[in-house]
Structures are given as C-alpha cells and as structure tokens.
PDB file of N, CA and C in Angstrom:
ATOM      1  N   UNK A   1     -11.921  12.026   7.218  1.00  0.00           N
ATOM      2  CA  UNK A   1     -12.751  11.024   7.848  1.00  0.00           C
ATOM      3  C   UNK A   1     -13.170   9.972   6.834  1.00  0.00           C
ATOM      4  N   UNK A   2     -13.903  10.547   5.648  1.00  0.00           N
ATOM      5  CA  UNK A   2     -14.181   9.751   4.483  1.00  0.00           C
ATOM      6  C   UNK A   2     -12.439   8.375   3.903  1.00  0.00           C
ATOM      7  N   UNK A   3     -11.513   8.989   4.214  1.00  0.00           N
ATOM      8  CA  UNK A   3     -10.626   8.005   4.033  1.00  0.00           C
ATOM      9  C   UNK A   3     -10.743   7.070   4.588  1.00  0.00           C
ATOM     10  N   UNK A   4     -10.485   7.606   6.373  1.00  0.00           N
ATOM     11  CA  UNK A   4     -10.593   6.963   7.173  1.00  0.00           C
ATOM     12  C   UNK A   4     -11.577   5.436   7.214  1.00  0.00           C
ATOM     13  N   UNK A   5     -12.993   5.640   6.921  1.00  0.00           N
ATOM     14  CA  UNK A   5     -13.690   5.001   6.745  1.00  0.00           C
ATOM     15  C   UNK A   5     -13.712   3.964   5.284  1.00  0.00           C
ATOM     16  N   UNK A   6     -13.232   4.475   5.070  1.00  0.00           N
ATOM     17  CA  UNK A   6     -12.567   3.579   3.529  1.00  0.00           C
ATOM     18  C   UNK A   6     -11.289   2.692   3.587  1.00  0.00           C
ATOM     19  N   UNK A   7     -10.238   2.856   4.131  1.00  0.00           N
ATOM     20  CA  UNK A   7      -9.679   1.946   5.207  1.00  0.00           C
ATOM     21  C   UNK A   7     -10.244   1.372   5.925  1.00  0.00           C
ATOM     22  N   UNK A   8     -10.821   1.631   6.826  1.00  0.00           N
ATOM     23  CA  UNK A   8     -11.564   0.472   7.655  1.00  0.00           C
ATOM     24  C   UNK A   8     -12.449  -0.587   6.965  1.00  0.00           C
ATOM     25  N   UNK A   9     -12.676   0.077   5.644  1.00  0.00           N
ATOM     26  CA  UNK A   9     -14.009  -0.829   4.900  1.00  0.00           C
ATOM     27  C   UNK A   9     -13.153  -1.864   5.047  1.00  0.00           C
ATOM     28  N   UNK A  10     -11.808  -1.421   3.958  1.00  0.00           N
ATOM     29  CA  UNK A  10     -10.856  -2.216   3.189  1.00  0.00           C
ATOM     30  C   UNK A  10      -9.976  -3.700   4.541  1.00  0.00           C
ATOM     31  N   UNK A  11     -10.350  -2.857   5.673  1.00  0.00           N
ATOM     32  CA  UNK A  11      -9.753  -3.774   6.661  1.00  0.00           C
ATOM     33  C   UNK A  11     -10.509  -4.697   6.979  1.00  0.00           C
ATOM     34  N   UNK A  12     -11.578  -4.126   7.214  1.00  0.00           N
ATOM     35  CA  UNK A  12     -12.868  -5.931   7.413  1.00  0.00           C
ATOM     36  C   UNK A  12     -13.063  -6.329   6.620  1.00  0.00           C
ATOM     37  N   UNK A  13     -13.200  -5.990   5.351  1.00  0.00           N
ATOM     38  CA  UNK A  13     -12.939  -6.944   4.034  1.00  0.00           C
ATOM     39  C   UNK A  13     -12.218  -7.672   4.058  1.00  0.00           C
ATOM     40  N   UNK A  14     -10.621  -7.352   4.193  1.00  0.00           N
ATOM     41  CA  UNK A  14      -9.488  -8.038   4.357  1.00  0.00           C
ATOM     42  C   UNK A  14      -9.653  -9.237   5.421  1.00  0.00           C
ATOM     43  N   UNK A  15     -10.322  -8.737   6.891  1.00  0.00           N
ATOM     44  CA  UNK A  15     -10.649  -9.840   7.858  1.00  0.00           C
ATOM     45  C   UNK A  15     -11.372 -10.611   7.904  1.00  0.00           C
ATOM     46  N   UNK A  16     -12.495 -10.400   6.658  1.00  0.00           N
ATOM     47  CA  UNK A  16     -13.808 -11.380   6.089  1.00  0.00           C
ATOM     48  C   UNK A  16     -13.116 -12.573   5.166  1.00  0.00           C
ATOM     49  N   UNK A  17     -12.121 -12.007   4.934  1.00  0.00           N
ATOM     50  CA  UNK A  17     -11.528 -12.860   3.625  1.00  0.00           C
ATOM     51  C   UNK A  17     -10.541 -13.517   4.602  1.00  0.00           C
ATOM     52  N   UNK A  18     -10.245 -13.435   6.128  1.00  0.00           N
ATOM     53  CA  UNK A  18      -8.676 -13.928   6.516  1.00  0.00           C
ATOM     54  C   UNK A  18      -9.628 -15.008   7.200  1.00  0.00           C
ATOM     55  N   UNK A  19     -10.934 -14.587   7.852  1.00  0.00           N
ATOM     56  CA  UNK A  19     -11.664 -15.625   8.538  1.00  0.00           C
ATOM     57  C   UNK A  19     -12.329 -16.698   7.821  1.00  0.00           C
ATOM     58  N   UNK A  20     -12.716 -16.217   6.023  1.00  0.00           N
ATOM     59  CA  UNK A  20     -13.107 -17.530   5.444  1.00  0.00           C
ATOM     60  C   UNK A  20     -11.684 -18.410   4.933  1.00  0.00           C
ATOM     61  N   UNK A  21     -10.522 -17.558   5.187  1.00  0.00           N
ATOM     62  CA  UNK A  21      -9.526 -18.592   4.716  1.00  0.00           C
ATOM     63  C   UNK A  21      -9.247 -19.430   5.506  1.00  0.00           C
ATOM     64  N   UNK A  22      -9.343 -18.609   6.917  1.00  0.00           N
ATOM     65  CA  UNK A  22      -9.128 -19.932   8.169  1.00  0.00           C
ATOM     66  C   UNK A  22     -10.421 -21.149   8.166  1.00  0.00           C
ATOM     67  N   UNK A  23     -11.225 -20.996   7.829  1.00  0.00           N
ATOM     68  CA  UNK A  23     -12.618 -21.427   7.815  1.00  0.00           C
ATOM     69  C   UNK A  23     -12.146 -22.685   7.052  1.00  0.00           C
ATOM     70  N   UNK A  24     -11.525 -22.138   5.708  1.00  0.00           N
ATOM     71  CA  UNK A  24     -11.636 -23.312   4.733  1.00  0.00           C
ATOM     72  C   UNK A  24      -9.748 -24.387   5.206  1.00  0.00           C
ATOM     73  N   UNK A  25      -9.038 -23.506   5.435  1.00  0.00           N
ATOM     74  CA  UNK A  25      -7.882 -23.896   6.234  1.00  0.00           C
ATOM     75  C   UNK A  25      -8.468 -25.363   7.163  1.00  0.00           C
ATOM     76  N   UNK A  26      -8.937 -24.981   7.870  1.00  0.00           N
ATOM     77  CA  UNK A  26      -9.709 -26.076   9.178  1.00  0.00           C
ATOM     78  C   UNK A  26     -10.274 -27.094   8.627  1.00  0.00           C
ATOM     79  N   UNK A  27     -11.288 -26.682   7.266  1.00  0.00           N
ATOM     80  CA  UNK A  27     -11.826 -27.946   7.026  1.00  0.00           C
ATOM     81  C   UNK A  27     -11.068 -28.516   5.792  1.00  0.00           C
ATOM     82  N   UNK A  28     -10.389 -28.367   5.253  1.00  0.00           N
ATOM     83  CA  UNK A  28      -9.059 -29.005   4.544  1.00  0.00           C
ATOM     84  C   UNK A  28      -8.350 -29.891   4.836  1.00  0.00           C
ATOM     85  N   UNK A  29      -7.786 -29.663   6.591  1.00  0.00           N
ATOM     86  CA  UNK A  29      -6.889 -30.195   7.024  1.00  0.00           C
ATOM     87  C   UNK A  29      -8.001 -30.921   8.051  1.00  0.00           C
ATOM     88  N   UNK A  30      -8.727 -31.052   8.312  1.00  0.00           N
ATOM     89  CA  UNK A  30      -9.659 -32.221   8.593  1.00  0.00           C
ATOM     90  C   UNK A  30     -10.616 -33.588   8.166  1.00  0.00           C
ATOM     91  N   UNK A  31     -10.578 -32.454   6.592  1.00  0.00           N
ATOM     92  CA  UNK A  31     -10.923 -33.893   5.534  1.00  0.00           C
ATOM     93  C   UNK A  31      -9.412 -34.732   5.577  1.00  0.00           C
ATOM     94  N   UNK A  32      -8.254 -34.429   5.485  1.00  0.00           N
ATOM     95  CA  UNK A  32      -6.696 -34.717   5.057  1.00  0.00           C
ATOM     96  C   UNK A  32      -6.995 -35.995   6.296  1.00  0.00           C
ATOM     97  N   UNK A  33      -7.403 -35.173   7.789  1.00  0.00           N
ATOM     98  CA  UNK A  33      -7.001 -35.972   8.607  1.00  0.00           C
ATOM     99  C   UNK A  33      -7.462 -37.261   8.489  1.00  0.00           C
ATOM    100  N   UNK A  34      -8.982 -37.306   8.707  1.00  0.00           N
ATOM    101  CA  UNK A  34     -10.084 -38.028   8.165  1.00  0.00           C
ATOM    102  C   UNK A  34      -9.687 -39.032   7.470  1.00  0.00           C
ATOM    103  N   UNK A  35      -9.220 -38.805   6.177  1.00  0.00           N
ATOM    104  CA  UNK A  35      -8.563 -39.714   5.183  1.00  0.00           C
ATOM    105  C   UNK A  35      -7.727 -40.344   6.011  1.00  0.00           C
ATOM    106  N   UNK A  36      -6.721 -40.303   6.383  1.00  0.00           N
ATOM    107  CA  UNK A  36      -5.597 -40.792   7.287  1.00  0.00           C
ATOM    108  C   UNK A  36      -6.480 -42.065   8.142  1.00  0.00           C
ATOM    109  N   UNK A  37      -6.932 -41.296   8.932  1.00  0.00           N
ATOM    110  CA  UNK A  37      -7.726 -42.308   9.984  1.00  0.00           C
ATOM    111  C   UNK A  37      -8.328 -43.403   9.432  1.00  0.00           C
ATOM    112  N   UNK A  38      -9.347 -42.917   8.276  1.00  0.00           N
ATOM    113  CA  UNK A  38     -10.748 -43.877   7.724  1.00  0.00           C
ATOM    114  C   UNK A  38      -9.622 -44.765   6.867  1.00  0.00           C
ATOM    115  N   UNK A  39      -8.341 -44.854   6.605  1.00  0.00           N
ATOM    116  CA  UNK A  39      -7.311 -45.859   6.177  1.00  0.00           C
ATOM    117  C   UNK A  39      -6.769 -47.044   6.220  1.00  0.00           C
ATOM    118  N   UNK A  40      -6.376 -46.423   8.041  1.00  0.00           N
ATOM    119  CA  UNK A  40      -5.903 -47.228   9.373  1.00  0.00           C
ATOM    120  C   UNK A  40      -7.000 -47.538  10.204  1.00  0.00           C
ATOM    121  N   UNK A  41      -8.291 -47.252  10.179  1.00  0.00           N
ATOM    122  CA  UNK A  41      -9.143 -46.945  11.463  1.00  0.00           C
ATOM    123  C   UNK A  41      -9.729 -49.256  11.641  1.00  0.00           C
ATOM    124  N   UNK A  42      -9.817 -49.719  10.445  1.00  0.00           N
ATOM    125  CA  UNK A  42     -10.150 -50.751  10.048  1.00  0.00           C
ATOM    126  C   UNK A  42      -9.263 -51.739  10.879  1.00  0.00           C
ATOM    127  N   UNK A  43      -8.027 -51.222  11.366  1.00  0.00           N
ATOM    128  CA  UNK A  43      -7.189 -52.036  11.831  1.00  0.00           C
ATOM    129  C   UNK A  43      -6.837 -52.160  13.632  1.00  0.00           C
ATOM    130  N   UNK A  44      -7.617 -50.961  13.838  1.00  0.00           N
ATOM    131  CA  UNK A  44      -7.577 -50.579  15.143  1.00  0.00           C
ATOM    132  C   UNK A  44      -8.736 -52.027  15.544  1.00  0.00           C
ATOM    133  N   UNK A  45      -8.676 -52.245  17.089  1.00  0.00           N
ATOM    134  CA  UNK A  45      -9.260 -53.133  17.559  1.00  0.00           C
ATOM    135  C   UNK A  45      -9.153 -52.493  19.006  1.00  0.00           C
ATOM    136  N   UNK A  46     -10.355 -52.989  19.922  1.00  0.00           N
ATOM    137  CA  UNK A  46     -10.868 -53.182  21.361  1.00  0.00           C
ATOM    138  C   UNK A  46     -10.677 -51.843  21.684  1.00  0.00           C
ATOM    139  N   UNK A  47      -9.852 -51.533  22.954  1.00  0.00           N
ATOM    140  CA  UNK A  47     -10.074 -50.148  23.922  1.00  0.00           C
ATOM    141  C   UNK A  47      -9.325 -49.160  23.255  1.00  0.00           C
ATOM    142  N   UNK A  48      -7.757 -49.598  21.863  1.00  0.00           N
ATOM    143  CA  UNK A  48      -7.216 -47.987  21.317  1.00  0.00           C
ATOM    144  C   UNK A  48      -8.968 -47.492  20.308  1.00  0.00           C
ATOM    145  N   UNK A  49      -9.507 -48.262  19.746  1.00  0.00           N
ATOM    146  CA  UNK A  49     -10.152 -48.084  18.880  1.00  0.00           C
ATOM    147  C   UNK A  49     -11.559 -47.515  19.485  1.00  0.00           C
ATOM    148  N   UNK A  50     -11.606 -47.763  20.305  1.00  0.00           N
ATOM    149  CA  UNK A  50     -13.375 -47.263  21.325  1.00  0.00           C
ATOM    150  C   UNK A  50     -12.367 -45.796  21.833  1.00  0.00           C
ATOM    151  N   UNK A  51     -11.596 -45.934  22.274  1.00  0.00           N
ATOM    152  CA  UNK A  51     -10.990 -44.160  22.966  1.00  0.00           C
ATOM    153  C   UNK A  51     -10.510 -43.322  21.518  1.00  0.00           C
ATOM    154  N   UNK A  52      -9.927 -44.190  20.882  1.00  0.00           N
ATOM    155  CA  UNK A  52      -9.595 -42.782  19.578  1.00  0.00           C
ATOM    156  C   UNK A  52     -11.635 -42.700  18.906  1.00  0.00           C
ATOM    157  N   UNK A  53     -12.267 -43.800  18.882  1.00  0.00           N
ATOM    158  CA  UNK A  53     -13.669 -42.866  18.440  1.00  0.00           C
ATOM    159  C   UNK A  53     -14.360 -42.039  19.272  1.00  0.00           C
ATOM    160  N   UNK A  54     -13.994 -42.370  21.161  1.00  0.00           N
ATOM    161  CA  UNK A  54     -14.711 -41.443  21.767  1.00  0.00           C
ATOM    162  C   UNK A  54     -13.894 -39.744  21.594  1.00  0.00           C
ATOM    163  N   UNK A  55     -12.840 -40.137  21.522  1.00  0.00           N
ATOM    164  CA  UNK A  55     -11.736 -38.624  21.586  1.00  0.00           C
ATOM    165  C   UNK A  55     -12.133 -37.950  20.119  1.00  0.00           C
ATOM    166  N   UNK A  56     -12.453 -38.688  18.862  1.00  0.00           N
ATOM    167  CA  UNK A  56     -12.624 -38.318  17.655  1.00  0.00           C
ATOM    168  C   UNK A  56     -13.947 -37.267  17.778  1.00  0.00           C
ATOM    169  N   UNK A  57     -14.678 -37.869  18.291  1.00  0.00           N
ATOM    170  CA  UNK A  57     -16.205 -37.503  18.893  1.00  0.00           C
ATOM    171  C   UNK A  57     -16.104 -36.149  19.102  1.00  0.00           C
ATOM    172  N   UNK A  58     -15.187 -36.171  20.119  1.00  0.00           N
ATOM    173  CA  UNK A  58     -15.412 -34.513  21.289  1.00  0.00           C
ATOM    174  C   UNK A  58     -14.623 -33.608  20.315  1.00  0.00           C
ATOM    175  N   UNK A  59     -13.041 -34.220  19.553  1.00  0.00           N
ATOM    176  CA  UNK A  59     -12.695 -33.240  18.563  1.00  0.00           C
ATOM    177  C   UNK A  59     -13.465 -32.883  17.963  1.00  0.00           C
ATOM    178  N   UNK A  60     -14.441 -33.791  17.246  1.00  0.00           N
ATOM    179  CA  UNK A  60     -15.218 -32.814  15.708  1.00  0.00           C
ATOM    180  C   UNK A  60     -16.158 -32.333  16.380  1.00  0.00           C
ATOM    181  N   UNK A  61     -16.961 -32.225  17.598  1.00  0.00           N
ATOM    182  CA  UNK A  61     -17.531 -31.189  18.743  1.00  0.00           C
ATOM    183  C   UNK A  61     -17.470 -30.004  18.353  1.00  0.00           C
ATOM    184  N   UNK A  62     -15.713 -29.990  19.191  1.00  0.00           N
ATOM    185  CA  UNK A  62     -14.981 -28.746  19.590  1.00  0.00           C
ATOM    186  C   UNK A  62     -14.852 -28.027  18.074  1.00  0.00           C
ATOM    187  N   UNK A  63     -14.248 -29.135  16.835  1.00  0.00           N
ATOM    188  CA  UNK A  63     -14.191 -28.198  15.534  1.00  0.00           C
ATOM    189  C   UNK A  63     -15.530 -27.363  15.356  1.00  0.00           C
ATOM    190  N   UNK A  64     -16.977 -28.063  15.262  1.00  0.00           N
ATOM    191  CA  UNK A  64     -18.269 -27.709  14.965  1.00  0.00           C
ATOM    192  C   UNK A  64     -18.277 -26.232  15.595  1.00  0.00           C
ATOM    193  N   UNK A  65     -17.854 -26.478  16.518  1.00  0.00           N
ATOM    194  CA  UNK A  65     -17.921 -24.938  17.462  1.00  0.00           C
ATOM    195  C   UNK A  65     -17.224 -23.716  17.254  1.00  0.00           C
ATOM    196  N   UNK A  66     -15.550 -24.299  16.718  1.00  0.00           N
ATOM    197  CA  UNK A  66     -15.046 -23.238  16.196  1.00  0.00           C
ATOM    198  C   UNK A  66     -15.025 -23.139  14.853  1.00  0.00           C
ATOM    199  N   UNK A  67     -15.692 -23.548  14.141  1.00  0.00           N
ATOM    200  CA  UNK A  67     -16.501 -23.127  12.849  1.00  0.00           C
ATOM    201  C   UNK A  67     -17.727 -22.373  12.899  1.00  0.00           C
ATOM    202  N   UNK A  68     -18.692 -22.722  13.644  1.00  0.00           N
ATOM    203  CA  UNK A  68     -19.864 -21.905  14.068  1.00  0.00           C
ATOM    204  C   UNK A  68     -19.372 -20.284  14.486  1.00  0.00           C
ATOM    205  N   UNK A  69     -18.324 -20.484  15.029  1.00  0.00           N
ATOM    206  CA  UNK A  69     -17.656 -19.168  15.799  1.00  0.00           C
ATOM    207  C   UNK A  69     -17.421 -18.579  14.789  1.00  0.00           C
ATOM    208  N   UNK A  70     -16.402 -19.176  14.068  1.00  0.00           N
ATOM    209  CA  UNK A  70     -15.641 -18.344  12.466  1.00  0.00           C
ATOM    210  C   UNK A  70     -17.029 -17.976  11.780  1.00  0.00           C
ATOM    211  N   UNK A  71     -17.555 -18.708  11.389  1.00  0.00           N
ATOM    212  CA  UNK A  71     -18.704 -17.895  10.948  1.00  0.00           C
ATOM    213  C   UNK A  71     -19.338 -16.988  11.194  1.00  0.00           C
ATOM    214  N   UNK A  72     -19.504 -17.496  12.589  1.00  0.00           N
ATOM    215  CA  UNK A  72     -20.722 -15.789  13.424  1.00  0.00           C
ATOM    216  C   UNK A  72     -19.586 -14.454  13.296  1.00  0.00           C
ATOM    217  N   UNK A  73     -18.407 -14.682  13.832  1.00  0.00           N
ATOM    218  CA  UNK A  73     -17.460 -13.500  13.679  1.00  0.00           C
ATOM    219  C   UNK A  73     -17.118 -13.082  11.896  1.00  0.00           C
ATOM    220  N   UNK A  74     -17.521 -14.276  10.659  1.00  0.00           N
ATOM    221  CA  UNK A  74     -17.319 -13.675   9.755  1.00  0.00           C
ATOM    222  C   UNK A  74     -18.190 -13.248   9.347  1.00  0.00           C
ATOM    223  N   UNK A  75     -19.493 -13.351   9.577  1.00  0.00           N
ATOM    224  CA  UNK A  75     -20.738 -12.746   9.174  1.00  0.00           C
ATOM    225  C   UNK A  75     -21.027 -11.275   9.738  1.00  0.00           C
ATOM    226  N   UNK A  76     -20.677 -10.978  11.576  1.00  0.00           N
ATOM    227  CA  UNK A  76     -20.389  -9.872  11.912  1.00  0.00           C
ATOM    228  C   UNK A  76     -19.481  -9.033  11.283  1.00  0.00           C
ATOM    229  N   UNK A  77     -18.729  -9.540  10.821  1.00  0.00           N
ATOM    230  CA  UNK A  77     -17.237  -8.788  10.196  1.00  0.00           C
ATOM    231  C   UNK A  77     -17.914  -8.736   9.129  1.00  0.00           C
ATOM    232  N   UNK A  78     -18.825  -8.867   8.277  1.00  0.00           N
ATOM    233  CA  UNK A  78     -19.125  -8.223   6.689  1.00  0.00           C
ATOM    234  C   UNK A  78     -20.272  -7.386   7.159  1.00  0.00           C
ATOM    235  N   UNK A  79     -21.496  -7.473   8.154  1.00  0.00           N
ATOM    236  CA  UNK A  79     -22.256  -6.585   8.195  1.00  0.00           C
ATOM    237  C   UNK A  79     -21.724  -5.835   8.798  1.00  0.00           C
ATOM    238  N   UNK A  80     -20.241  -5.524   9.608  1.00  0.00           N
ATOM    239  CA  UNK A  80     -19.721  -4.200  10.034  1.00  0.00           C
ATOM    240  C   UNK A  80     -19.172  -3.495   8.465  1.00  0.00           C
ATOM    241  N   UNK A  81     -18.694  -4.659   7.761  1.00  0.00           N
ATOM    242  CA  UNK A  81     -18.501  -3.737   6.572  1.00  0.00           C
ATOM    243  C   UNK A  81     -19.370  -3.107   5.732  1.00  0.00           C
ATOM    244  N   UNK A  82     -20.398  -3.652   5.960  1.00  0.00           N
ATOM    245  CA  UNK A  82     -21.505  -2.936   5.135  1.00  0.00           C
ATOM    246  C   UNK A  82     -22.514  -1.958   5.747  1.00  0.00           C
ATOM    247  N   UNK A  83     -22.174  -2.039   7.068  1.00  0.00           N
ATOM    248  CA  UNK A  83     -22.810  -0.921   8.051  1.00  0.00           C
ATOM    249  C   UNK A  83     -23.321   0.263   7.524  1.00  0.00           C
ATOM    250  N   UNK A  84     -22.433   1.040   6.354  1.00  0.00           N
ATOM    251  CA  UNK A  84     -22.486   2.157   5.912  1.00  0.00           C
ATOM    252  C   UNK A  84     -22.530   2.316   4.640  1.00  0.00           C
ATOM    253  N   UNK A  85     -23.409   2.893   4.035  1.00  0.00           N
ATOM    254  CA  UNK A  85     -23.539   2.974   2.582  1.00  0.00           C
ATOM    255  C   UNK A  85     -22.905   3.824   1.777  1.00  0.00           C
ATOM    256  N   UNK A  86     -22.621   4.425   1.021  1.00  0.00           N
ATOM    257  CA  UNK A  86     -21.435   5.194   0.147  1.00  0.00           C
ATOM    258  C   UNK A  86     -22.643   6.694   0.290  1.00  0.00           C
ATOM    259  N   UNK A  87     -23.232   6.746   0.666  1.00  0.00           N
ATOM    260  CA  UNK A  87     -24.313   7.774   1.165  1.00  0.00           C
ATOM    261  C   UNK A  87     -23.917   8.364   1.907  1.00  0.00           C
ATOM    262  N   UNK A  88     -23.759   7.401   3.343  1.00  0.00           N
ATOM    263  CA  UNK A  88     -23.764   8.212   4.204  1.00  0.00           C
ATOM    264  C   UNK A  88     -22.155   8.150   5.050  1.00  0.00           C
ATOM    265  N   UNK A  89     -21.254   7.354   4.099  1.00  0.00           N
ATOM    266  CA  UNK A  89     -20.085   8.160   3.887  1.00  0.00           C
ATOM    267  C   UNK A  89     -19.517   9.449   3.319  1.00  0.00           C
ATOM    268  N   UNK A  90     -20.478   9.664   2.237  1.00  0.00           N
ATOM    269  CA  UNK A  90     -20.068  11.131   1.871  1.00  0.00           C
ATOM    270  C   UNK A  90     -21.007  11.948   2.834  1.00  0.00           C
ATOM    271  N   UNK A  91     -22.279  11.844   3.550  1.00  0.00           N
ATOM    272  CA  UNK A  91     -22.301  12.584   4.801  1.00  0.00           C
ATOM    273  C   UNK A  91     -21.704  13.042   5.621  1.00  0.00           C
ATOM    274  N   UNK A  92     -20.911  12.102   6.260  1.00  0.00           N
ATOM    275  CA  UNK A  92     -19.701  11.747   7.331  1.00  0.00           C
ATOM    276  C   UNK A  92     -18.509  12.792   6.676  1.00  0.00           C
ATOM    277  N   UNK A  93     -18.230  12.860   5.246  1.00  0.00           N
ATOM    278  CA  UNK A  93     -17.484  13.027   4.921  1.00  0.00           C
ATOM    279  C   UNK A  93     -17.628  14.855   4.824  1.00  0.00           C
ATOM    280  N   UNK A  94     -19.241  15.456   4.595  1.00  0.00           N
ATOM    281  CA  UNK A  94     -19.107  17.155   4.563  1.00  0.00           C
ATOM    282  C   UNK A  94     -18.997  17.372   6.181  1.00  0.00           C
ATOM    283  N   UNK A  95     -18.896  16.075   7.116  1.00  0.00           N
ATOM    284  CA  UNK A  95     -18.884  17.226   8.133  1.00  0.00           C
ATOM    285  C   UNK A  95     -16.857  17.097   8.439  1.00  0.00           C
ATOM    286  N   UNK A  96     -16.111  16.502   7.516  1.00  0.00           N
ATOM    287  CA  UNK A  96     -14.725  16.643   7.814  1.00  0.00           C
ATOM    288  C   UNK A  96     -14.428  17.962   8.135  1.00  0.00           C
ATOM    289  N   UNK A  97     -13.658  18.340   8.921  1.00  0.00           N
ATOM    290  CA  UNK A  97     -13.524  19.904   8.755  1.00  0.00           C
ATOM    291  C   UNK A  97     -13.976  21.125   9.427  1.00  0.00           C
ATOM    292  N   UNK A  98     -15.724  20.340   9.905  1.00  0.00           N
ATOM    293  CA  UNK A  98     -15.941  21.442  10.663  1.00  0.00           C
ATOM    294  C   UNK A  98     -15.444  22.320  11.777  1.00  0.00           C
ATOM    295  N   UNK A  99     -16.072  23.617  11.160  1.00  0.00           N
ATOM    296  CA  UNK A  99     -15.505  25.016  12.103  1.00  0.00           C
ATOM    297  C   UNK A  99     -14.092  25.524  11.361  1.00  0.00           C
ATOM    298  N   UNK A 100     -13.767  24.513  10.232  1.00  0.00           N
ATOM    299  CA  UNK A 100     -12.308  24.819   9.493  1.00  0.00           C
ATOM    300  C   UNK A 100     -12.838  25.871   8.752  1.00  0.00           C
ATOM    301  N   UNK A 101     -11.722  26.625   8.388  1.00  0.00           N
ATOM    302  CA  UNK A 101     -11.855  27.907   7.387  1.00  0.00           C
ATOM    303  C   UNK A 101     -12.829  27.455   5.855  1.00  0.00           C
ATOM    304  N   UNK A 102     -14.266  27.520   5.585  1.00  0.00           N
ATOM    305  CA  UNK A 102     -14.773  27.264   4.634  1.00  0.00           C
ATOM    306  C   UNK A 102     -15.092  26.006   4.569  1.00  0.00           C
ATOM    307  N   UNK A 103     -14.229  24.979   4.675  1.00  0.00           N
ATOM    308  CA  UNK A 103     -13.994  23.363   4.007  1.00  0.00           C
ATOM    309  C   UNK A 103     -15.051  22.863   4.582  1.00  0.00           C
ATOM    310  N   UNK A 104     -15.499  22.869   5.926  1.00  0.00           N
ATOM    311  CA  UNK A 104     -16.760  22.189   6.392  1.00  0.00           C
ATOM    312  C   UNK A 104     -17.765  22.534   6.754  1.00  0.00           C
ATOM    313  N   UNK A 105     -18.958  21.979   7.229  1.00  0.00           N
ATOM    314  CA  UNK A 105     -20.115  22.508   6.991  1.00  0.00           C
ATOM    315  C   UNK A 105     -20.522  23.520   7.488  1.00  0.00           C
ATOM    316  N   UNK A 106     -19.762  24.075   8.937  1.00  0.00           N
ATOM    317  CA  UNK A 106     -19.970  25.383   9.043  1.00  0.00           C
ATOM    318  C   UNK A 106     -19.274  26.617   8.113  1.00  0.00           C
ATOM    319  N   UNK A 107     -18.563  26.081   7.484  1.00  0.00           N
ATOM    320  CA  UNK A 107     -17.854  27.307   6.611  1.00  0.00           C
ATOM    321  C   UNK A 107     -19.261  27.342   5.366  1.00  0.00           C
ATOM    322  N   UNK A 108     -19.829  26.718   5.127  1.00  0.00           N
ATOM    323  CA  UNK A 108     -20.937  27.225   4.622  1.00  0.00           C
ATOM    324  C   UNK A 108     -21.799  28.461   5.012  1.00  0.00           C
ATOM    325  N   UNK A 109     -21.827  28.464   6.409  1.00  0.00           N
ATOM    326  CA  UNK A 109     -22.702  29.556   7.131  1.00  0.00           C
ATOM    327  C   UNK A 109     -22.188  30.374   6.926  1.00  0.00           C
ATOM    328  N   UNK A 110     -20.601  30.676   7.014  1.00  0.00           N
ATOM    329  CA  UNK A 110     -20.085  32.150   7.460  1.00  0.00           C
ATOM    330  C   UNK A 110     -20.066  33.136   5.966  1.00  0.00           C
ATOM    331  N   UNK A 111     -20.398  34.392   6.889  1.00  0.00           N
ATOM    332  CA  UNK A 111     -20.635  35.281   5.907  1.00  0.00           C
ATOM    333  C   UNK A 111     -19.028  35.640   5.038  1.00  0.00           C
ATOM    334  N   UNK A 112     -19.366  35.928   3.954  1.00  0.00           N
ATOM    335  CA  UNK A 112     -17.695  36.451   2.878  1.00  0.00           C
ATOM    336  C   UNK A 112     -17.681  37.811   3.111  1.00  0.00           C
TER     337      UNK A 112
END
C-alpha cells in the first residue's frame, strides 16, 4: 500500500508540474501573439479593427478563465499531494497485510 501511495505522490507531482507547464505554455504563446498584433494593430482601421478588439476582448476573457482553472486544478493537485504526511503513510503502511501470516497488524496479536 505504502508503494502504492508513493506512486500516486509521484503522479500528482508529475501533474502539478504538467499543469504549470501548460500554464506557462498559454502565457508564452500569448505574449508571442500579442507582439504580432501590437505590430500590425497600428495599421488596422474602422470595422476590421473595432471587431478584431472586440473578439481580442472575449479571447483574453476566455484565456483569464482557463488560467484561473489551471490554477485551481493545480493548486488542488498539490494539496492532494500533500494530503498525507510521511506519518501517516507509514500508518497506512503497518496495516499492509492484515490478517497475513505475522506481516500485519493482526499478526501482532496472534499467539507463537
């Protein structure tokens, strides 16, 4: 069980680290975009230039949101990893076994 749970640490770790990479992924390639635009944006005129700022608008919205998201799910994803303390993993870990010949905590009880 104690493995078990040591893998899993190692897996939301792994998913804490895959969600801040997407995190920083997103806003990378949005500064990139940004640049692009704030380039050309000077040259735009009348109704392309009022609809690409209203459409620009609702995109960085929708990004705000799925950043807020990545976050709340990466912040959940580290306090699931830290849920358990190396305490009360080796707790978890004397009852592996039980009712097994000796190895777990009822093999403590039984008489030799």
């Amino acid at each position: 069980m104690g493995g078990k749970f040591r893998l899993e640490d190692a897996k939301l770790t792994k998913l804490a680290n895959d969600l801040d990479d997407m995190h920083n992924t997103i806003e990378g390639r949005i500064q990139a975009l940004n640049a692009v635009v704030d380039s050309i944006e000077g040259h735009w005129k009348g109704i392309a230039a009022n609809e690409y700022n209203s459409m620009q608008t609702r995109v960085n919205g929708d990004i705000r949101k799925l950043k807020q998201r990545l976050a709340f799910a990466r912040e959940a994803v580290a306090m699931s990893d830290k849920g358990f303390t190396q305490e009360e993993h080796d707790r978890l870990n004397s009852f592996k076994g039980v009712g097994e010949g000796g190895g777990g905590l009822l093999g403590r009880f039984q008489a030799s």
